[in-house]
Each structure stands twice: as C-alpha cells, then as structure tokens.
N, C-alpha and C. Protein backbone atom coordinates (compact mmCIF):
# COMPACT_ATOMS: atom_id res chain seq x y z
N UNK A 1 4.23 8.85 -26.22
CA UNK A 1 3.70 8.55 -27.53
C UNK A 1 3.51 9.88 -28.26
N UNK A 2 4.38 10.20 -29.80
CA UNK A 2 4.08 11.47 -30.55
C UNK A 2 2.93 11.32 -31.69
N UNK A 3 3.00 9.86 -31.84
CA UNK A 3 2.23 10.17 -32.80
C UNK A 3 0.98 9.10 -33.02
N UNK A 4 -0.28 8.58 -33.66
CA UNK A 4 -0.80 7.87 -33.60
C UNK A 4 -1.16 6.63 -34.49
N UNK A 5 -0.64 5.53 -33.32
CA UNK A 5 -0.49 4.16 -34.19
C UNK A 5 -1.60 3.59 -35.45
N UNK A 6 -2.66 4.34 -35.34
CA UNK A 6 -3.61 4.15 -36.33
C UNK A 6 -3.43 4.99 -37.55
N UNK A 7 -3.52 6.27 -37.96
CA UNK A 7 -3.24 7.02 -38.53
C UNK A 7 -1.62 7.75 -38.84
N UNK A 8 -1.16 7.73 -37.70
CA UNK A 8 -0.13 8.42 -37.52
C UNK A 8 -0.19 9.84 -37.76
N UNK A 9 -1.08 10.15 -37.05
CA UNK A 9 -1.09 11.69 -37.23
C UNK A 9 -0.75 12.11 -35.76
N UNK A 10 -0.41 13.23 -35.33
CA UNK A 10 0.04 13.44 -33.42
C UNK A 10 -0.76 13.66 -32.92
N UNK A 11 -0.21 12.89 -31.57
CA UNK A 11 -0.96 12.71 -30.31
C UNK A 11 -0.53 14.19 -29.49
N UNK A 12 -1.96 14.42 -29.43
CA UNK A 12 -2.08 15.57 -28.07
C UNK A 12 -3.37 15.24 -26.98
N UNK A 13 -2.79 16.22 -26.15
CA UNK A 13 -3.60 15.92 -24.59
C UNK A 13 -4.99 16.91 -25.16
N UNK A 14 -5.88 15.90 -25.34
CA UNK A 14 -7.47 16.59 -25.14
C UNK A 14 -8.14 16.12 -23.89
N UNK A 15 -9.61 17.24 -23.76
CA UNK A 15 -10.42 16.44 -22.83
C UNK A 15 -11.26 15.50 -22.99
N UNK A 16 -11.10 14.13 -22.51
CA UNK A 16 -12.10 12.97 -23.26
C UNK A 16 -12.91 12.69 -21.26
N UNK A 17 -13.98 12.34 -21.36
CA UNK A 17 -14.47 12.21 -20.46
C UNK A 17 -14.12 12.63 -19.22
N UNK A 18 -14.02 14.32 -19.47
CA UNK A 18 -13.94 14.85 -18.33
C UNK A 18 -12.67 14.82 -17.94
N UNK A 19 -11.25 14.40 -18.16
CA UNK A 19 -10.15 14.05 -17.99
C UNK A 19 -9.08 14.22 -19.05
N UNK A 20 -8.15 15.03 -19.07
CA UNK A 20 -7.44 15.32 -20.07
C UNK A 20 -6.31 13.80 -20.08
N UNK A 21 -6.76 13.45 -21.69
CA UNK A 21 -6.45 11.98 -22.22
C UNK A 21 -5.58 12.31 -23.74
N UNK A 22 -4.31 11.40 -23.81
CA UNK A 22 -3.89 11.70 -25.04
C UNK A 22 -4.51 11.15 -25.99
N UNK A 23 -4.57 11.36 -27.41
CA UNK A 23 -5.81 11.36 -28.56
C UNK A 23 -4.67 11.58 -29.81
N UNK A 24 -5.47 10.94 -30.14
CA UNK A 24 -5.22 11.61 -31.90
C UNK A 24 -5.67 12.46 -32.40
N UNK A 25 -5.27 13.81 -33.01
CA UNK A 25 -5.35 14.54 -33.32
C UNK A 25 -6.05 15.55 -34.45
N UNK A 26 -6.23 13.91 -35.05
CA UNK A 26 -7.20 13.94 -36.36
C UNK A 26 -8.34 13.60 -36.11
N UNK A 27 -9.39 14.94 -36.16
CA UNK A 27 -10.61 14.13 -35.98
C UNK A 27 -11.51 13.11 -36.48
N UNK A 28 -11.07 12.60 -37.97
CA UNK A 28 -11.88 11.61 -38.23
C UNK A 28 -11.33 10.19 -37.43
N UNK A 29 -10.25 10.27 -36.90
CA UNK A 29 -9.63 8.63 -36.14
C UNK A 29 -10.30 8.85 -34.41
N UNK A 30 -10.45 8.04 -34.35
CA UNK A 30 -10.71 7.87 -32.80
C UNK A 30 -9.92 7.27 -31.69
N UNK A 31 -8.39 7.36 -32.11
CA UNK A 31 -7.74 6.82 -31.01
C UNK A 31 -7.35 7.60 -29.85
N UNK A 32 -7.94 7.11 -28.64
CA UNK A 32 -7.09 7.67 -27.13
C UNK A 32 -6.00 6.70 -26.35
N UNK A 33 -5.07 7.09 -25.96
CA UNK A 33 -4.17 6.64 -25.71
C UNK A 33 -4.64 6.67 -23.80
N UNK A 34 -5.75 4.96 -23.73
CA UNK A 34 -6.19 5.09 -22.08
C UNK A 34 -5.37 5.01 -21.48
N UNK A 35 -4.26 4.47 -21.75
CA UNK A 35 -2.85 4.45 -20.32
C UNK A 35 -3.74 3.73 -19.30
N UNK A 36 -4.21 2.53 -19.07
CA UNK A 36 -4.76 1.77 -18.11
C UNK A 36 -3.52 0.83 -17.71
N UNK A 37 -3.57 1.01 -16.13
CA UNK A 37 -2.58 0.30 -15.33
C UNK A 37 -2.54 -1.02 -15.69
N UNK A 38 -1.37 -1.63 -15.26
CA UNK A 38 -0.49 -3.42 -15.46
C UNK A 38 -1.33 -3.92 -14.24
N UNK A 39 -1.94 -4.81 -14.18
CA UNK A 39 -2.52 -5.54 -12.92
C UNK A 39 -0.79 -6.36 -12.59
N UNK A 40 -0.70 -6.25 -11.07
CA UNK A 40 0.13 -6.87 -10.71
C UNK A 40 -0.13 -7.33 -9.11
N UNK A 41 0.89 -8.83 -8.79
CA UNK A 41 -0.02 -9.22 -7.86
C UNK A 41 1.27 -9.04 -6.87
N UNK A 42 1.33 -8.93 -5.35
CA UNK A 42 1.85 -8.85 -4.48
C UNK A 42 1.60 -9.75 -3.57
N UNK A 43 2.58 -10.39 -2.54
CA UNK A 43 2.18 -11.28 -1.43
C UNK A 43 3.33 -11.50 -0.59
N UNK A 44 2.52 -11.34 0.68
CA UNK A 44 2.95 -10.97 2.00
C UNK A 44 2.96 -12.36 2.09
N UNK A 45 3.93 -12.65 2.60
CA UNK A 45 4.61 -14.22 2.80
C UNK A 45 4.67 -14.76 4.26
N UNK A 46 3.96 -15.55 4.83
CA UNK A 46 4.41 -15.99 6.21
C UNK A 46 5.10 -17.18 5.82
N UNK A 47 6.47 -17.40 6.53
CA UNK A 47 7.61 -18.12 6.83
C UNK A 47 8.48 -18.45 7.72
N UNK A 48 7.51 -19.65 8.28
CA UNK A 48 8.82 -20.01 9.82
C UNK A 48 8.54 -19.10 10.58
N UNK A 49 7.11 -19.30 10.79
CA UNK A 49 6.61 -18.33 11.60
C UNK A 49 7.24 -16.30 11.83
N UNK A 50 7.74 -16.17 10.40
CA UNK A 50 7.90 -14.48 10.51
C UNK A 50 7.29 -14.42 8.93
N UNK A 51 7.37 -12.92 8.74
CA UNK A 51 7.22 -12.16 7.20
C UNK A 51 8.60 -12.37 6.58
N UNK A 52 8.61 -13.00 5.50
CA UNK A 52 9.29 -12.97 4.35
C UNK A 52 9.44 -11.88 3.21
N UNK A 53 10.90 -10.83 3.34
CA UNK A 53 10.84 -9.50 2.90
C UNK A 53 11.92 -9.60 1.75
N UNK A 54 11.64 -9.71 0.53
CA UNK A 54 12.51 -9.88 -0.75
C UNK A 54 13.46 -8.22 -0.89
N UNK A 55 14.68 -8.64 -1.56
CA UNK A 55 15.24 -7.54 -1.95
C UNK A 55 16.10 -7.65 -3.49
N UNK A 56 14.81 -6.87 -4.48
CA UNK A 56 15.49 -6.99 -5.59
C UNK A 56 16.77 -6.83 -6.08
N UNK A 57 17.76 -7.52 -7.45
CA UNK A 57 19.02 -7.23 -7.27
C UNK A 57 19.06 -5.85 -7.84
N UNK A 58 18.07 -5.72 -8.09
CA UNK A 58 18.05 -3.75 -8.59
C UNK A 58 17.90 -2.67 -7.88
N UNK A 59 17.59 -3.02 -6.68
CA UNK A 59 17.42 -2.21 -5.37
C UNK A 59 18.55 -2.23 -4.62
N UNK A 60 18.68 -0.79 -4.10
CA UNK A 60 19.68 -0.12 -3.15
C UNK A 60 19.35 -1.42 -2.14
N UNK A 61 20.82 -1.71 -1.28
CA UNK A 61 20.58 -2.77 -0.29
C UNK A 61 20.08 -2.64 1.06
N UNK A 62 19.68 -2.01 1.22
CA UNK A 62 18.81 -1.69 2.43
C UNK A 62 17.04 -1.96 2.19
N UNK A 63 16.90 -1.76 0.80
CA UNK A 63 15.46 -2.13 0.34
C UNK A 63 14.74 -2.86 -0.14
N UNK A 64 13.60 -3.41 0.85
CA UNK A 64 13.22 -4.70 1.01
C UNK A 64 11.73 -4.34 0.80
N UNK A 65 11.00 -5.77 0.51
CA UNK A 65 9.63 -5.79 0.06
C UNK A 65 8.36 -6.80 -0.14
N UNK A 66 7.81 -6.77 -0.55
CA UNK A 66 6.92 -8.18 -0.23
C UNK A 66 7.16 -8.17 -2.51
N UNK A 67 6.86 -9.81 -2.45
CA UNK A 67 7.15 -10.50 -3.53
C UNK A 67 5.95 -9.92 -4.59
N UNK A 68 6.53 -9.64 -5.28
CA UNK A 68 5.58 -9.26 -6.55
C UNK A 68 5.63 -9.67 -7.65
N UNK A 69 4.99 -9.24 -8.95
CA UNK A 69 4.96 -9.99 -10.08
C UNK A 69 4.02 -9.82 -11.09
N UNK A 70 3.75 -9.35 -12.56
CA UNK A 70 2.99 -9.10 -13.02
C UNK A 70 1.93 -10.10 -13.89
N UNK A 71 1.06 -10.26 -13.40
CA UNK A 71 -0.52 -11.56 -13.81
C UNK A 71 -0.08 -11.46 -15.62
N UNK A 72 -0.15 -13.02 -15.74
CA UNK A 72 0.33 -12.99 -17.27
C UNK A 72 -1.24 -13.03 -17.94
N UNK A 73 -1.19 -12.92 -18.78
CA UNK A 73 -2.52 -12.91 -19.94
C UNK A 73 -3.24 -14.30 -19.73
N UNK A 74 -4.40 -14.03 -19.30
CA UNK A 74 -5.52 -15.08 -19.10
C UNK A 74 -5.29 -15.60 -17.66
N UNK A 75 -4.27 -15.23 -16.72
CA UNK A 75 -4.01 -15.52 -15.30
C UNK A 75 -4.83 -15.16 -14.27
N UNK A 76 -5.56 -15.97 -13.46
CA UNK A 76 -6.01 -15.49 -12.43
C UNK A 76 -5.40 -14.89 -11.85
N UNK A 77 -5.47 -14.01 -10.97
CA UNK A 77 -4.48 -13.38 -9.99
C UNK A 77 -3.98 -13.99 -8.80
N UNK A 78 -5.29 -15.19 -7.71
CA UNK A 78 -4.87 -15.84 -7.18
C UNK A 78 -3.34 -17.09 -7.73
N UNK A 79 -3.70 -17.40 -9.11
CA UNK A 79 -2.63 -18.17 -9.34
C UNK A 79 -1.31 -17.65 -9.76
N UNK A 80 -1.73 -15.86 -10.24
CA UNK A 80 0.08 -15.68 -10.19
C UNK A 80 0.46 -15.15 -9.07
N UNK A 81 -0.13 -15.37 -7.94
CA UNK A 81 0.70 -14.99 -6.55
C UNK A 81 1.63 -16.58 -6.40
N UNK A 82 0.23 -17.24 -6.28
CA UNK A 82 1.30 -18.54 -6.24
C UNK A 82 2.02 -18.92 -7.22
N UNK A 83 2.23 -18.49 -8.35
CA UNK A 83 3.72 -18.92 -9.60
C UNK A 83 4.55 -18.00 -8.99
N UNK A 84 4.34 -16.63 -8.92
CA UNK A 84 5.43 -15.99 -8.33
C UNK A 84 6.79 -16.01 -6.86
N UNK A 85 5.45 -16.47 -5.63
CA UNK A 85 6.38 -17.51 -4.88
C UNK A 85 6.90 -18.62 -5.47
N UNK A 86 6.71 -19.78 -5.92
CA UNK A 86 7.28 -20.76 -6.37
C UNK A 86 8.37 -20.43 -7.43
N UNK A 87 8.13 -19.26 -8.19
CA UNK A 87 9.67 -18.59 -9.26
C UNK A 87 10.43 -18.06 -8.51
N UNK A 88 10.23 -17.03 -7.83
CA UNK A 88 11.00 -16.22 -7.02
C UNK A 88 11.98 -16.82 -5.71
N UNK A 89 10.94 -18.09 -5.33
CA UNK A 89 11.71 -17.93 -3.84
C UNK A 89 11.68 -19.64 -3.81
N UNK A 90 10.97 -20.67 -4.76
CA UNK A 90 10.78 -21.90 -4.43
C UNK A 90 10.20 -22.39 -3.22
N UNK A 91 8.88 -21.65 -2.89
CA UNK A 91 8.10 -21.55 -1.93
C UNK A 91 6.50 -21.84 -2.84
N UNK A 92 6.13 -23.20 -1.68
CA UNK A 92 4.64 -23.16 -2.23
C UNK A 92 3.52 -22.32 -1.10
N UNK A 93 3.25 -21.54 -2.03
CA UNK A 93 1.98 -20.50 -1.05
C UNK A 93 1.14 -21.21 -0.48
N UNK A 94 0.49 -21.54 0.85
CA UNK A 94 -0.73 -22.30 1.03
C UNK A 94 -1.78 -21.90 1.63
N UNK A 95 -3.16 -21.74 0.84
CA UNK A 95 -4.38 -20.79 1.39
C UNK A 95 -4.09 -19.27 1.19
N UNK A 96 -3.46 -18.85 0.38
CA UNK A 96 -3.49 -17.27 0.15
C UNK A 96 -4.94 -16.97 0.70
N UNK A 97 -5.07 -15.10 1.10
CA UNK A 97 -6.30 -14.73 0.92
C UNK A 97 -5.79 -13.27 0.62
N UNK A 98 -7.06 -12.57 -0.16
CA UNK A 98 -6.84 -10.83 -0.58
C UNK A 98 -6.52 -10.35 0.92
N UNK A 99 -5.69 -9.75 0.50
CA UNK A 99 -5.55 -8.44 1.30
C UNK A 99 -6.68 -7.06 1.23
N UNK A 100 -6.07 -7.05 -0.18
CA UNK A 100 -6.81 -5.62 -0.93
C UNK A 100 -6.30 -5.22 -2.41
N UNK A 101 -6.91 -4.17 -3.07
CA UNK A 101 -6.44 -3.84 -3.93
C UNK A 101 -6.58 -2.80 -3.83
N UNK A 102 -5.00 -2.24 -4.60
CA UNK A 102 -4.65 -0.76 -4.31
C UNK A 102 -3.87 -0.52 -5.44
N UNK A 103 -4.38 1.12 -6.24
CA UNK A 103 -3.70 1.97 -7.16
C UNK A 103 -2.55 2.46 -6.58
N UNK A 104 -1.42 2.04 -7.28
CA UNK A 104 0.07 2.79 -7.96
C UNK A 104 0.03 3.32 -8.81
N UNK A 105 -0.60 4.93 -8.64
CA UNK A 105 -0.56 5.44 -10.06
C UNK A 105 1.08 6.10 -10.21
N UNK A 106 1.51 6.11 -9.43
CA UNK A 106 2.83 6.35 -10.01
C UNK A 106 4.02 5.26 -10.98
N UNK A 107 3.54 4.12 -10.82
CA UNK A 107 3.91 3.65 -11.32
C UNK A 107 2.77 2.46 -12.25
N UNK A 108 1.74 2.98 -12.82
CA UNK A 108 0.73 3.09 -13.55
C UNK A 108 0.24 1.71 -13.15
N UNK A 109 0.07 0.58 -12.07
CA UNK A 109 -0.17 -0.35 -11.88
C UNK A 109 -1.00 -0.31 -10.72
N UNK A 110 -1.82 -1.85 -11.04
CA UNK A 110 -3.16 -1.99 -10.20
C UNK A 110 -2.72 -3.17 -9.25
N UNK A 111 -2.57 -2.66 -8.27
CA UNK A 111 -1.50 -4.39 -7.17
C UNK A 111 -2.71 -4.94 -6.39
N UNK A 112 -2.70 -6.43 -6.81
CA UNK A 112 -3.79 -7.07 -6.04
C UNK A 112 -3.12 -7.68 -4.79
N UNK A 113 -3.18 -7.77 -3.84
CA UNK A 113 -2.35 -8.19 -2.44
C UNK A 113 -2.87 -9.30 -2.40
N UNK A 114 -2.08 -10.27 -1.45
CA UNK A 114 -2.77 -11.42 -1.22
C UNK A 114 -1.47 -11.71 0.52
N UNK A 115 -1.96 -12.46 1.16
CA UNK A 115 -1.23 -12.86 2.33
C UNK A 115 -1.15 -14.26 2.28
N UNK A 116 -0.61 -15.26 3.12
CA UNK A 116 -0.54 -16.86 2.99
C UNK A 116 0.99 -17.36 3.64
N UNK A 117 0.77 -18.49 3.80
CA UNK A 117 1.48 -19.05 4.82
C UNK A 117 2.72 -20.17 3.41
N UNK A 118 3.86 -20.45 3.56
CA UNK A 118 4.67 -20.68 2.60
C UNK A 118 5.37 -21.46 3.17
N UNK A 119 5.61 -22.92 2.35
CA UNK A 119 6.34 -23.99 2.93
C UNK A 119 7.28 -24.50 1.45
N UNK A 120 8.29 -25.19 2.30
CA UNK A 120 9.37 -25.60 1.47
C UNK A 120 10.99 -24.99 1.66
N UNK A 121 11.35 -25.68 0.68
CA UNK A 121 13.23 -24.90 0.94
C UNK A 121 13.15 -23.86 -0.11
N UNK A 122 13.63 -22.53 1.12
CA UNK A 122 13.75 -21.27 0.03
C UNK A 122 15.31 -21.44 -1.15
N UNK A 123 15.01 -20.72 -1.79
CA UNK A 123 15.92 -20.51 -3.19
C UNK A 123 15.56 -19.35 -3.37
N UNK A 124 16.59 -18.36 -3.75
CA UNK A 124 16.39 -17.09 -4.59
C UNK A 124 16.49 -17.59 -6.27
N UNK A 125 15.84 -17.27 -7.03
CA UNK A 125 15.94 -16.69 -8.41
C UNK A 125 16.95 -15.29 -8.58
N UNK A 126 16.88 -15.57 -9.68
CA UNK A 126 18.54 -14.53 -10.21
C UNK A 126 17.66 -12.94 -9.80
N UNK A 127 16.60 -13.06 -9.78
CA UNK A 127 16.05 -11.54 -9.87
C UNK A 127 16.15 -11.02 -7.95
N UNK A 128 16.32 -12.20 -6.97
CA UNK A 128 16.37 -11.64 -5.50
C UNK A 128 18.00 -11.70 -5.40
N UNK A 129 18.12 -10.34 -4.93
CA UNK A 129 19.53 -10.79 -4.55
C UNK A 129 19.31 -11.34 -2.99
N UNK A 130 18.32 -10.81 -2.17
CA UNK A 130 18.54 -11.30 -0.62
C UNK A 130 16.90 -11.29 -0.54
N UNK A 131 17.02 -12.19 0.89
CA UNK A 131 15.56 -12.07 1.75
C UNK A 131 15.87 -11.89 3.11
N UNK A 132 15.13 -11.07 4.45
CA UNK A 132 15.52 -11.55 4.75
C UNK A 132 13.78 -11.83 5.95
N UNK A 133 13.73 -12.39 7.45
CA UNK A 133 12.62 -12.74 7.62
C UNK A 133 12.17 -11.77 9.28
N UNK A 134 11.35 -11.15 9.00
CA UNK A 134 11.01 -9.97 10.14
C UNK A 134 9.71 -11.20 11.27
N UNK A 135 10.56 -10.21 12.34
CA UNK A 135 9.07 -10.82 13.24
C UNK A 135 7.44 -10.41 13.10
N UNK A 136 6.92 -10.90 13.12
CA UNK A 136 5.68 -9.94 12.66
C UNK A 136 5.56 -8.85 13.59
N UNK A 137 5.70 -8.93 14.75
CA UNK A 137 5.60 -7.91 15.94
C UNK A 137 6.37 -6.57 15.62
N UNK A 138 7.34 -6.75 14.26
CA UNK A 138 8.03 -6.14 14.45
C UNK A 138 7.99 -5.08 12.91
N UNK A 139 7.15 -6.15 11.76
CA UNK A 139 6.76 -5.64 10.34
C UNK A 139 6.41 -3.87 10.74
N UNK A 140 6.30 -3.51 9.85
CA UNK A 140 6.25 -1.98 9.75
C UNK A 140 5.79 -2.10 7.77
N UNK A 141 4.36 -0.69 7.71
CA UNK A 141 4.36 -0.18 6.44
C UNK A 141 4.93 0.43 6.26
N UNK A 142 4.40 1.32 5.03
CA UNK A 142 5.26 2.30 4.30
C UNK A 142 3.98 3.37 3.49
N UNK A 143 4.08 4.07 2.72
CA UNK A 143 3.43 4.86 2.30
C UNK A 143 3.30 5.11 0.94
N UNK A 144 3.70 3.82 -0.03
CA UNK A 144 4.11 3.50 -1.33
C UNK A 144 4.05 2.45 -1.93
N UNK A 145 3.69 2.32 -2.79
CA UNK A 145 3.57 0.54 -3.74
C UNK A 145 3.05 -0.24 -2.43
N UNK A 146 3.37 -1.44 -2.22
CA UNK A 146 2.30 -2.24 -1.49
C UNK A 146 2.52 -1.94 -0.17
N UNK A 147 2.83 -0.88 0.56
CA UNK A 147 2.83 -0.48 1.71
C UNK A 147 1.73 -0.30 2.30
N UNK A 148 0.44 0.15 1.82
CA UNK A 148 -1.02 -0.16 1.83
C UNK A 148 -1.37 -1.60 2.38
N UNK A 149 -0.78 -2.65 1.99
CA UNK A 149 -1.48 -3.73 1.67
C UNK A 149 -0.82 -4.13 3.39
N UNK A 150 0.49 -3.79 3.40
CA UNK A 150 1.28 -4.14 4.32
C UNK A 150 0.80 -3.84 5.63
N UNK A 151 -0.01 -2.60 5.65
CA UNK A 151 -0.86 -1.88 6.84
C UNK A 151 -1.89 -2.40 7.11
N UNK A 152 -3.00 -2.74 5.91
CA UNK A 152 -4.06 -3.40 5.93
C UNK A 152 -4.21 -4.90 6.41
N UNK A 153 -2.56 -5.44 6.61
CA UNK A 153 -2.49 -7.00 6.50
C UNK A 153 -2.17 -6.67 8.40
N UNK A 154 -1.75 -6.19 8.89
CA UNK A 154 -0.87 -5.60 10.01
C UNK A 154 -2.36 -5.32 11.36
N UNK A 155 -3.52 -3.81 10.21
CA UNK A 155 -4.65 -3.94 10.93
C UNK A 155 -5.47 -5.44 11.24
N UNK A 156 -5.58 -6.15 10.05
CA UNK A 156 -6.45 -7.55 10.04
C UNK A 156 -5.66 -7.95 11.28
N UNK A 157 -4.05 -8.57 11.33
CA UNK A 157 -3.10 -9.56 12.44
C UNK A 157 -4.07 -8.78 13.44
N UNK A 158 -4.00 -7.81 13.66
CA UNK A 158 -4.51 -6.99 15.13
C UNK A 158 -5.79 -7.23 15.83
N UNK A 159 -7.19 -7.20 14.57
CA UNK A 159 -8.28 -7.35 14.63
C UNK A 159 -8.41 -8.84 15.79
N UNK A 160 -7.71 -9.71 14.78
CA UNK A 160 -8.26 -11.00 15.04
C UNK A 160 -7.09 -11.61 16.44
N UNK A 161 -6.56 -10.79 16.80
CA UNK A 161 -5.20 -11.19 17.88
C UNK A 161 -6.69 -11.62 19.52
C-alpha cells in the first residue's frame, strides 16, 4: 500500500504501539494500515480408519496437506471446517473438535485446527488434484502452516492411546 485510502496522502512505516505499523502520513488522518491476519480453518480428517492428506492442484506433486479454507463473513469456524470438507472432498465431518490455534505470520493468517472423523463417498473438487490416505502410525508434522496442529493432534492420539 503507497498511499492512503482515506486521504490519499503516503503511507509510511511509523511507530504505533510500540510496533512499527504502516500509517498515513498526514497527521491530521488517522489511518494505520493493521494488516490483521485471514482467520482460516484447517482439518485433520479421519477416513477409513487413516488421515486424509489433500494435494492442491497448485502444489508441486509430492505436496500434501490437511484441508483448509478460509471462514466466510459471519461463519463460525466450527461450521466452515465442516462446509469445507463437504466442498472439497464430499465428506460429512462428524464431531469435529479444536485442535488449536496457531499464527502463520508468514502467510498473514490465523488457522483454527479442528480434527473429526468423515463419512461418505469421497469426490475431489476442481481445486484437489489428489488425496491420498496415511496410516496414522505413520502421519508425520512439519514445521509450517498447519504442521503445528498436525503435531499437537499426533501428541493428543498418544496421550489418550
């Protein structure tokens, strides 16, 4: 952003609460540019007794992931986990529960996790090119986007084994 949508005068990086925040430049306007993360929801899929691992058609083919999706305006988050299985994969989620919630600030989003057990005949949507289904014994995290959630879901299986 160069310049500011209220005034239109330019945006530069000041310090606003302790945190260098872009602003408008003019001091009589008061706009900061908060850059507050996309809430988006993620879910770890049990299926036929394994994890269900999506692979976008925009992703290199080796790279796989748990189903995601961004909470539309006025959406609970529990309910866009379950629209997102049912768009994505034609799977009804049943009994989701949080995982956790975890910052992607790299990719400026707030991912709410959720886990749950998924029945029905799968279908990809045009956006999966593949799925495919891991043993749980065998799931593995990662150290990025919901790879957190994936560890945290992995410690819980363990806790309660």
């Amino acid at each position: 952003m160069k310049y500011c949508p209220k005034c239109k005068a330019p945006i530069t990086e000041q310090p606003i609460e302790g945190l260098k925040r872009q602003a408008c430049s003019n001091h009589l306007c008061d706009f900061v540019f908060w850059n507050n993360p996309l809430p988006v929801v993620a879910v770890l899929i049990e299926y036929q007794e394994h994890i269900l691992l999506a692979r976008n058609q925009q992703w290199p083919a080796a790279m796989f992931s748990l189903i995601t999706g961004f909470i539309e305006c006025r959406e609970d988050p529990l309910t866009a986990a379950v629209r997102e299985t049912q768009e994505e994969l034609g799977l009804k989620l049943e009994l989701p529960s949080l995982i956790g919630i975890y910052n992607w600030p790299q990719m400026n989003q707030l991912i709410i996790a959720y886990s749950g057990k998924a029945e029905g005949e799968l279908y990809l949507s045009a956006e999966i090119a593949e799925v495919k289904l891991i043993e749980p014994a065998k799931l593995r995290s990662w150290d990025f986007g919901v790879g957190p959630a994936v560890r945290d879901y992995l410690k819980a299986s363990q806790a309660t084994s």
